[in-house]
N, C-alpha and C. Protein backbone atom coordinates (compact mmCIF):
# COMPACT_ATOMS: atom_id res chain seq x y z
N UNK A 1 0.84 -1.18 0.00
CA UNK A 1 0.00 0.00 0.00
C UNK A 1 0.89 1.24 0.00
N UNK A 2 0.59 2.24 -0.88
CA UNK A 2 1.68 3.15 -0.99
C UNK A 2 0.49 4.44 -0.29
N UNK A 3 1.30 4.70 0.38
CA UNK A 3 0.99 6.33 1.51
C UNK A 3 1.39 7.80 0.59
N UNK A 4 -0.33 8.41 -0.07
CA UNK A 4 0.18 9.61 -0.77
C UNK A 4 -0.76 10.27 -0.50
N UNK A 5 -0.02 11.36 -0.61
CA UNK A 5 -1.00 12.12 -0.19
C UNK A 5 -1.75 13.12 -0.84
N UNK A 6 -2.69 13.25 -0.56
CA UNK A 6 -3.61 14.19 -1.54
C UNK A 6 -3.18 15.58 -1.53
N UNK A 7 -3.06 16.13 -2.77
CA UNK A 7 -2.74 17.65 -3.31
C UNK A 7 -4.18 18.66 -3.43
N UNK A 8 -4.30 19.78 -2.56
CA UNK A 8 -5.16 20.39 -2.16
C UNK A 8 -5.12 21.20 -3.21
N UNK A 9 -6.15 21.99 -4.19
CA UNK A 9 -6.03 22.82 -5.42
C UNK A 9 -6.91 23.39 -5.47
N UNK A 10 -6.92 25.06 -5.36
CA UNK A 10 -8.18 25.47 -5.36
C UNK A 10 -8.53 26.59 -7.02
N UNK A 11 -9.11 27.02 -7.37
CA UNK A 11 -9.26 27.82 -8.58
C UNK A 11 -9.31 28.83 -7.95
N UNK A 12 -8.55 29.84 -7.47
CA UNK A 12 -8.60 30.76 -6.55
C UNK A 12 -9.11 32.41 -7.51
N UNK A 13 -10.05 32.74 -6.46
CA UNK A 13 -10.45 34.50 -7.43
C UNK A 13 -9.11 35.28 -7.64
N UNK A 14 -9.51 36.41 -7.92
CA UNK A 14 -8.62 37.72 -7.52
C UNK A 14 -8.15 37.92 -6.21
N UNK A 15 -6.80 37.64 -6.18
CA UNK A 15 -6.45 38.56 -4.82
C UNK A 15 -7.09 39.51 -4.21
N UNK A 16 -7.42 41.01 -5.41
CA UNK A 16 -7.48 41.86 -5.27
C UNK A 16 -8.66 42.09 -4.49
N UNK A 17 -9.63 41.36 -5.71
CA UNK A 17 -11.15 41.29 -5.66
C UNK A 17 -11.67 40.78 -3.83
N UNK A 18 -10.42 39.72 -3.10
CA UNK A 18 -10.98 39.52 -2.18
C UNK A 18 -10.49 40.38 -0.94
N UNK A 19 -9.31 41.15 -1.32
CA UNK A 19 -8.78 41.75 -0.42
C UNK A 19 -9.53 43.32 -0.29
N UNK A 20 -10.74 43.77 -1.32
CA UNK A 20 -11.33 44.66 -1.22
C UNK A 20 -12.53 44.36 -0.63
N UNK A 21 -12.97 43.09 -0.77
CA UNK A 21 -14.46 42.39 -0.13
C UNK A 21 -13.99 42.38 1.37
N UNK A 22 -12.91 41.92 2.17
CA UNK A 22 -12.58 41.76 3.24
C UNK A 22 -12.32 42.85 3.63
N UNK A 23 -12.11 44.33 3.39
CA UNK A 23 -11.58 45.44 4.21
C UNK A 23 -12.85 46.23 4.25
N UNK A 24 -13.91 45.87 2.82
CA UNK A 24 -15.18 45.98 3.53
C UNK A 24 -15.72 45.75 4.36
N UNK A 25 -15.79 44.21 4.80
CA UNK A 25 -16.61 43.82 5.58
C UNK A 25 -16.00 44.09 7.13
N UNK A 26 -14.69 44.60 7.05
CA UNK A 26 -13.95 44.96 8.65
C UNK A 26 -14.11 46.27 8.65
N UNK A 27 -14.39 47.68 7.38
CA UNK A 27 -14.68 48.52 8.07
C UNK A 27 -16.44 48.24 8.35
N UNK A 28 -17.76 47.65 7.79
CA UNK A 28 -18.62 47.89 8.53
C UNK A 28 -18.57 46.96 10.03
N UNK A 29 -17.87 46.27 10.15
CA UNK A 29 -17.77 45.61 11.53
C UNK A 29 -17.04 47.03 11.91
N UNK A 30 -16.49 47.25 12.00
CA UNK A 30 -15.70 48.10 12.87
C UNK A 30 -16.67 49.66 13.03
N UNK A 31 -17.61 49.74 11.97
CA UNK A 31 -17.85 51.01 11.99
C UNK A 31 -19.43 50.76 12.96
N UNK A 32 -20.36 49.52 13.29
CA UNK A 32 -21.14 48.70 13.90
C UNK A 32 -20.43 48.22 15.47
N UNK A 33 -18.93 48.64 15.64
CA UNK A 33 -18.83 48.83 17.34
C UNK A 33 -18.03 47.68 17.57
N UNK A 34 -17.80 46.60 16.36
CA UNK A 34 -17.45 45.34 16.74
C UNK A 34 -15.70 44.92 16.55
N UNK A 35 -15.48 44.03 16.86
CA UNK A 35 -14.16 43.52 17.34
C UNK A 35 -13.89 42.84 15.61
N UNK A 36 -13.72 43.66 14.33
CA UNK A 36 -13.43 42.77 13.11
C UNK A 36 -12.37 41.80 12.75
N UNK A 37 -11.27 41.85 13.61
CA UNK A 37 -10.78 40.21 13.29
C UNK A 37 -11.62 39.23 14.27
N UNK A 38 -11.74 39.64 15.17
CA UNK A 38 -12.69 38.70 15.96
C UNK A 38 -13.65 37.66 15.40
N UNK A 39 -14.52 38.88 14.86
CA UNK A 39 -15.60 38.60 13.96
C UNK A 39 -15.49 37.99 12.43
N UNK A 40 -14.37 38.17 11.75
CA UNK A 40 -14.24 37.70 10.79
C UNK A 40 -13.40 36.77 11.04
N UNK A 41 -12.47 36.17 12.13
CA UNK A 41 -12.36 34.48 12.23
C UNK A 41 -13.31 34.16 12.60
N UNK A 42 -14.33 34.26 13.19
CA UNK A 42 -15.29 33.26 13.89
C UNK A 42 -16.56 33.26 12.63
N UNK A 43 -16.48 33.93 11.39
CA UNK A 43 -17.09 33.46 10.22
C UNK A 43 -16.37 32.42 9.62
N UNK A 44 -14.91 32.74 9.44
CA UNK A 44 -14.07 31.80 8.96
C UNK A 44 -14.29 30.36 9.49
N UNK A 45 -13.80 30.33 10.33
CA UNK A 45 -13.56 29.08 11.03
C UNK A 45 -15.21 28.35 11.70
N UNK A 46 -17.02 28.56 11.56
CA UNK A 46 -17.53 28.56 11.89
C UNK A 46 -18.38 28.64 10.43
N UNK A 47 -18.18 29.28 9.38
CA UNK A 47 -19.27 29.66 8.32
C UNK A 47 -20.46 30.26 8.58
N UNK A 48 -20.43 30.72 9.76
CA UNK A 48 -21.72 30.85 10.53
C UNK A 48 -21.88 33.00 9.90
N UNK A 49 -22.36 33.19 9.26
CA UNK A 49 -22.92 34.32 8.72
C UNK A 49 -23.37 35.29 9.87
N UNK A 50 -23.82 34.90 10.53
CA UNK A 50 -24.49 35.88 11.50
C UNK A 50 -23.14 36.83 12.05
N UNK A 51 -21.79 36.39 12.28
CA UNK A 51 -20.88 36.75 13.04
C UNK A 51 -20.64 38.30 12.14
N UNK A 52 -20.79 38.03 11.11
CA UNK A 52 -20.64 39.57 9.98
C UNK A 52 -22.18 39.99 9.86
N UNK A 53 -21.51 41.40 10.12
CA UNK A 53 -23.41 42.29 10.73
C UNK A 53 -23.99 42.34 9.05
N UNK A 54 -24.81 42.71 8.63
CA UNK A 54 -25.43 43.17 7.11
C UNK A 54 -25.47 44.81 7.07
N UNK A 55 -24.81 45.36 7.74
CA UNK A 55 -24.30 46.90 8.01
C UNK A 55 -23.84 46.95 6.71
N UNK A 56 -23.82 47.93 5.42
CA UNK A 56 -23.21 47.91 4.09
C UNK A 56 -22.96 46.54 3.54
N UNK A 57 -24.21 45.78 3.56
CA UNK A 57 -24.39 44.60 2.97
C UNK A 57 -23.23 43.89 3.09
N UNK A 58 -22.51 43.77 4.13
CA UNK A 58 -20.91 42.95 4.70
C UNK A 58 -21.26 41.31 4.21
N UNK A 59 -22.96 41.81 4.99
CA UNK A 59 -22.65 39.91 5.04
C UNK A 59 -22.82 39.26 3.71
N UNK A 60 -23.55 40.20 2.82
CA UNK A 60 -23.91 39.59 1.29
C UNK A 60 -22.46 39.65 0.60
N UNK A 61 -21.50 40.67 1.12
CA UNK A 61 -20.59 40.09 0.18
C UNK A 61 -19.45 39.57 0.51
N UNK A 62 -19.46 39.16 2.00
CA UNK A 62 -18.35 38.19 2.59
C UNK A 62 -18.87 36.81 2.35
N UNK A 63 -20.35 36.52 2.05
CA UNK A 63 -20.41 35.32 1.35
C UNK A 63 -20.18 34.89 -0.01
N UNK A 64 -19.79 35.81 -0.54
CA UNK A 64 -19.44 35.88 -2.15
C UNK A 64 -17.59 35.15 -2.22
N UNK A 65 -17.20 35.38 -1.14
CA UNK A 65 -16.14 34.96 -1.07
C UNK A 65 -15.41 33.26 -0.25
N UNK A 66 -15.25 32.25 -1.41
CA UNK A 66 -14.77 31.32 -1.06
C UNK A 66 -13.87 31.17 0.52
N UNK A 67 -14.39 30.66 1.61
CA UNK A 67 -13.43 30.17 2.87
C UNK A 67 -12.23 29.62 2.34
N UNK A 68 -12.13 28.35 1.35
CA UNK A 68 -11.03 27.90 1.50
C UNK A 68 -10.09 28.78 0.99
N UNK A 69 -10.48 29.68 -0.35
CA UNK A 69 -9.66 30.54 -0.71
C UNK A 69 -8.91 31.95 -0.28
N UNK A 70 -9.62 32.26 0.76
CA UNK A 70 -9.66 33.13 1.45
C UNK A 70 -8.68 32.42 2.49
N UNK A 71 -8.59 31.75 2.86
CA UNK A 71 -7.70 30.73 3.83
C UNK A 71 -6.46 30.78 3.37
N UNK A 72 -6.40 30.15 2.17
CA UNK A 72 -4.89 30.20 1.24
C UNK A 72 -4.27 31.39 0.60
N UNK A 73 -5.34 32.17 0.74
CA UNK A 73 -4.48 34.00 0.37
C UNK A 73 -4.14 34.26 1.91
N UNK A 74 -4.50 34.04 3.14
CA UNK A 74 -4.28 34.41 4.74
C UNK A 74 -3.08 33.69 4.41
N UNK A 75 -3.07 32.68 4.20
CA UNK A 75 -1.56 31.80 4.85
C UNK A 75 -0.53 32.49 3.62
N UNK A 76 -1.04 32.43 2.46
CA UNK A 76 0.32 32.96 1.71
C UNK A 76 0.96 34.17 2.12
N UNK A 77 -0.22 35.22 2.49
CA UNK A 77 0.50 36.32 2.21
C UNK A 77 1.47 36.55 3.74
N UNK A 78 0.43 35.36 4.87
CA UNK A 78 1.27 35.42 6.33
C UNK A 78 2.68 35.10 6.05
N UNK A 79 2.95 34.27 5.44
CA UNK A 79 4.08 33.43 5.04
C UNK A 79 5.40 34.15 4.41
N UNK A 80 4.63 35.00 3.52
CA UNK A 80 5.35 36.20 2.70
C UNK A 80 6.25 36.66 3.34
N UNK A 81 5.95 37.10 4.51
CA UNK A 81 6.54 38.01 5.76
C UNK A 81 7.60 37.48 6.60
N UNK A 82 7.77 35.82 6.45
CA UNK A 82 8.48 35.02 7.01
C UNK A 82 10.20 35.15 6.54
């Protein structure tokens, strides 16, 4: 039995496109009183919608944006810095 491992591949959007959807949705969290990394890991890691307010339609368009991909632009660009 040979041990391999599966290659994770995603069709990933625009950088750009998601890095402007995400600074949206942290200024209406932020501008709604709230804690926005807080709030936008606990969408991440949870999918749970409610955590992003609908303050400037945040939440309609932080669901427009793929988790896993959004995951793999966080780690690349963390990584960048390394």
């Amino acid at each position: 039995m040979i041990d391999e491992t599966i290659k994770f591949k995603l069709n990933t959007g625009s950088p750009d496109e998601m890095k402007e959807t995400l600074t949206k949705v942290y200024e209406a969290l932020k501008e709604k009183g709230y804690n926005p990394i807080n709030q936008i890991v606990g969408y991440i890691l949870s999918e749970d919608p409610t955590y992003i307010t609908t303050h400037n339609n945040a939440r309609s368009l932080i669901r427009r944006v793929d988790r896993d991909e959004l995951l793999q632009e966080l780690v690349k660009n963390y990584l960048k810095g390394e």
